[in-house]
Protein backbone atom coordinates (compact mmCIF):
# COMPACT_ATOMS: atom_id res chain seq x y z
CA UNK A 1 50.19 -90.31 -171.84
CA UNK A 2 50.86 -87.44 -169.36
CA UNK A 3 53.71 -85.15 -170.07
CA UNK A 4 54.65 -85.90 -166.12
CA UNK A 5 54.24 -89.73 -165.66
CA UNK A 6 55.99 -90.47 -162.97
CA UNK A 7 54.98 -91.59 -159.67
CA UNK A 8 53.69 -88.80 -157.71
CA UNK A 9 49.77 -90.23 -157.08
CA UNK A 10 51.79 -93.76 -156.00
CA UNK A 11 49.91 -95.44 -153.02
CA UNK A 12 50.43 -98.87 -151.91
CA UNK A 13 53.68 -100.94 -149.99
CA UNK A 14 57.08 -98.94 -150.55
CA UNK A 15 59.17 -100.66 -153.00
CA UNK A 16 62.19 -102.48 -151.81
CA UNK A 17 65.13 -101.27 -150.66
CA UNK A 18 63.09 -99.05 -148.38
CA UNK A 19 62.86 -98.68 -145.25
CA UNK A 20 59.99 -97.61 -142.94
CA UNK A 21 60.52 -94.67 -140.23
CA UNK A 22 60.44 -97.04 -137.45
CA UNK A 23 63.43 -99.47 -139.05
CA UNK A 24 65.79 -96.56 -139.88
CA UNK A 25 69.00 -96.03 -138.71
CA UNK A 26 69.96 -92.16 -138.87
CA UNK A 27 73.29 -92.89 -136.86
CA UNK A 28 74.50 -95.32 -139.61
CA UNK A 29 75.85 -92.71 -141.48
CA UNK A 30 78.05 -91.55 -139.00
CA UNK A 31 79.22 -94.53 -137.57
CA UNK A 32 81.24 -94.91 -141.39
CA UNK A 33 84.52 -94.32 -141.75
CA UNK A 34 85.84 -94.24 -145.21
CA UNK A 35 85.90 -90.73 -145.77
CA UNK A 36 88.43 -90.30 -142.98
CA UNK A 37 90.58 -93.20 -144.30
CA UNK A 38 90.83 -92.03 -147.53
CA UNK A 39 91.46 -88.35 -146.28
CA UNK A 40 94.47 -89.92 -144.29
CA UNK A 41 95.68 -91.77 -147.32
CA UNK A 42 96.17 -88.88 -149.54
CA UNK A 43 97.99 -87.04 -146.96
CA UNK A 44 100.52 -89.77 -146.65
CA UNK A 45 100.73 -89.22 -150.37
CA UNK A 46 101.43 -85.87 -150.51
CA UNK A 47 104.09 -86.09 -147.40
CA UNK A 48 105.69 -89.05 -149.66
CA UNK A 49 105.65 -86.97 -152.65
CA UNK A 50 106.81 -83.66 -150.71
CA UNK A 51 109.95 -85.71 -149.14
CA UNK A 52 110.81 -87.16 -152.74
CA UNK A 53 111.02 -83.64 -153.83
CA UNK A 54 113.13 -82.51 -151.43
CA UNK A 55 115.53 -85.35 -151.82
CA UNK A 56 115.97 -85.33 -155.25
């Protein structure tokens, strides 16, 4: 057995879960918003936090 078996001389179908060039959706990506809802939702956080300190 080869120190290196993995699948670098693979030919064939691509497994699943992939997707050929001509399906692929490059805008996908940035039609997500999570990252910005979760950015939003630890500022609210911190502002709740920072006006509990204050208060106190």
């Amino acid at each position: 057995m080869s120190r290196f078996d993995d699948d670098e001389d693979w030919v064939g179908t691509p497994p699943e879960g992939r997707y050929s060039r001509d399906r692929a959706d490059p805008g996908f990506w940035l039609r997500q918003r999570p990252v910005s809802i979760a950015a939003a939702g630890i500022v609210l956080v911190i502002i709740i936090v920072v006006i509990v300190a204050v208060v106190r």
